[in-house]
C-alpha atoms as a PDB file:
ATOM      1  CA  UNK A   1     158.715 152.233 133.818  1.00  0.00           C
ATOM      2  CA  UNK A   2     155.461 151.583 135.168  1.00  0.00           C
ATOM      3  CA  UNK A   3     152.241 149.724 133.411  1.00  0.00           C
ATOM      4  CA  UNK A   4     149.359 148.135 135.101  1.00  0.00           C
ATOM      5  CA  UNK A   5     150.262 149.046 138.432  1.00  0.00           C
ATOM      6  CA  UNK A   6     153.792 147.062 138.116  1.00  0.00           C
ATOM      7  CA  UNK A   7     157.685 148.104 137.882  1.00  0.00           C
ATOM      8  CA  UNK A   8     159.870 147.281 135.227  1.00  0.00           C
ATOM      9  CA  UNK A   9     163.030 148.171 135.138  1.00  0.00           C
ATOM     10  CA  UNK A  10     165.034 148.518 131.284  1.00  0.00           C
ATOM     11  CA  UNK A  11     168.855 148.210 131.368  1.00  0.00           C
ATOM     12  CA  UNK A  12     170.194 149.459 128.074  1.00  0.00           C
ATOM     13  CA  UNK A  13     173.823 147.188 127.594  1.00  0.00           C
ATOM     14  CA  UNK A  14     176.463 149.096 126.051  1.00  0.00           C
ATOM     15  CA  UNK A  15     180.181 147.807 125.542  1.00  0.00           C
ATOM     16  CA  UNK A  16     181.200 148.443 129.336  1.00  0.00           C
ATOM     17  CA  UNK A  17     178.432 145.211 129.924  1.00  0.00           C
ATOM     18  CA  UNK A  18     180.773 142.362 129.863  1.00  0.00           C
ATOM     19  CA  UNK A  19     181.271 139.158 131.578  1.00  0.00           C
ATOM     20  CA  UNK A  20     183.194 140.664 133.997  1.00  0.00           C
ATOM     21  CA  UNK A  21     180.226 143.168 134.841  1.00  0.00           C
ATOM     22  CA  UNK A  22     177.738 140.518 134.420  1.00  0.00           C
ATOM     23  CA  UNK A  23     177.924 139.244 138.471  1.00  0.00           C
ATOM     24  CA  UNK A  24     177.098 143.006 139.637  1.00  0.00           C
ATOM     25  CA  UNK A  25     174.410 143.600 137.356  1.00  0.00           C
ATOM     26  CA  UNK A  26     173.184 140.214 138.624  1.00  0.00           C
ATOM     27  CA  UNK A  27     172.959 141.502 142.636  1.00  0.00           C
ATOM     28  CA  UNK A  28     171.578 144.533 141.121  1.00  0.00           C
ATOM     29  CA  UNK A  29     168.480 142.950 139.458  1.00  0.00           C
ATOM     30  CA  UNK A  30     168.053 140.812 142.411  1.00  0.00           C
ATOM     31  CA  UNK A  31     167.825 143.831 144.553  1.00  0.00           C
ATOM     32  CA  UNK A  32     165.334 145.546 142.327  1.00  0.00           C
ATOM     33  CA  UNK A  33     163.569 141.951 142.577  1.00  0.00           C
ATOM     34  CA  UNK A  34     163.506 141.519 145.998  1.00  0.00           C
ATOM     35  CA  UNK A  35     162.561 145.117 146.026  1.00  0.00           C
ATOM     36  CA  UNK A  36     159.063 144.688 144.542  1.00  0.00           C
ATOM     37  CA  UNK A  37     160.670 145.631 140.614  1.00  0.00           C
ATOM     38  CA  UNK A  38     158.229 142.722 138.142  1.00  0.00           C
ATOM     39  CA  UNK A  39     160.689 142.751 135.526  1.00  0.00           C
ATOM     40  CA  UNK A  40     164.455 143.334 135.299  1.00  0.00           C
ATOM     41  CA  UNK A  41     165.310 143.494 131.170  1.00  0.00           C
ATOM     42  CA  UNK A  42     168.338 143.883 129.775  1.00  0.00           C
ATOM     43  CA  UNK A  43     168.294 145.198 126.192  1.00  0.00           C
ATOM     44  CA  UNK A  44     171.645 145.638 124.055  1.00  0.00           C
ATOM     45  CA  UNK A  45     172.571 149.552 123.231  1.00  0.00           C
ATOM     46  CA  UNK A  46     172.424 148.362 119.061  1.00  0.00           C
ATOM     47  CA  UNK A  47     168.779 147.496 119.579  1.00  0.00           C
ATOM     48  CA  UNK A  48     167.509 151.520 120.617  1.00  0.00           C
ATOM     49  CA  UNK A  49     169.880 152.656 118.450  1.00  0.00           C
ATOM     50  CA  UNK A  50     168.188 150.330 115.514  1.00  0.00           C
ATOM     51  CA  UNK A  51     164.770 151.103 117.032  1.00  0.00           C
ATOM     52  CA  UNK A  52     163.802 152.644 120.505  1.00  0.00           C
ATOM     53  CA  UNK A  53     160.498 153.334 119.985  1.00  0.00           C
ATOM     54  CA  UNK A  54     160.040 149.618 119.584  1.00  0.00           C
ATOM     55  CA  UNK A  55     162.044 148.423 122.093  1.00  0.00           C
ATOM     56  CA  UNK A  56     160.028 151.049 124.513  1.00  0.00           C
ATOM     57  CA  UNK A  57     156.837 148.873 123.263  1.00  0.00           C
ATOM     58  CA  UNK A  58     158.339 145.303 123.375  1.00  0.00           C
ATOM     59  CA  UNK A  59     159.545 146.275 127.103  1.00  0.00           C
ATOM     60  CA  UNK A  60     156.005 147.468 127.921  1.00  0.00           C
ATOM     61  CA  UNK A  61     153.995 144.856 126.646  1.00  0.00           C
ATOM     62  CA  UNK A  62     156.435 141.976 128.586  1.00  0.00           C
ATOM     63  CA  UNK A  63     155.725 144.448 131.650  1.00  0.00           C
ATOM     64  CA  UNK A  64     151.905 144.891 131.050  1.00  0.00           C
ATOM     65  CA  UNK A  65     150.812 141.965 129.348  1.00  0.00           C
ATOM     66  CA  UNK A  66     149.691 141.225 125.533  1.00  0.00           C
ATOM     67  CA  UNK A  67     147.537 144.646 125.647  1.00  0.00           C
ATOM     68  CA  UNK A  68     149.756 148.109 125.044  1.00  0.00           C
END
């Protein structure tokens, strides 16, 4: 996603996100870091199934600041 000019990337973790993922996904957000991605945020699969709409709005406003 992309608010106020930055790059935000949402990973939705579902039961294949273990420990045993966890040092991929870790390289991963790096990369997307060193890549000019602001935020790397990892969200679990329960939550947008709960709520996604809110999620969609939490994720923006840590991307965009207090203002959505």
């Amino acid at each position: 996603m992309i608010r106020k000019g930055r790059i935000g990337v949402l990973e939705v973790d579902g039961p294949h996100h273990t420990h045993l993922t966890r040092a991929a996904e870790d390289k991963r957000a790096a990369w997307f870091l060193q890549s000019g991605v602001a935020l790397v945020h990892h969200i679990a699969v329960e939550d947008i199934d709960a709520d996604a709409k809110a999620v969609v709005w939490g994720f923006l406003r840590l991307l965009g600041g207090p203002s959505v």
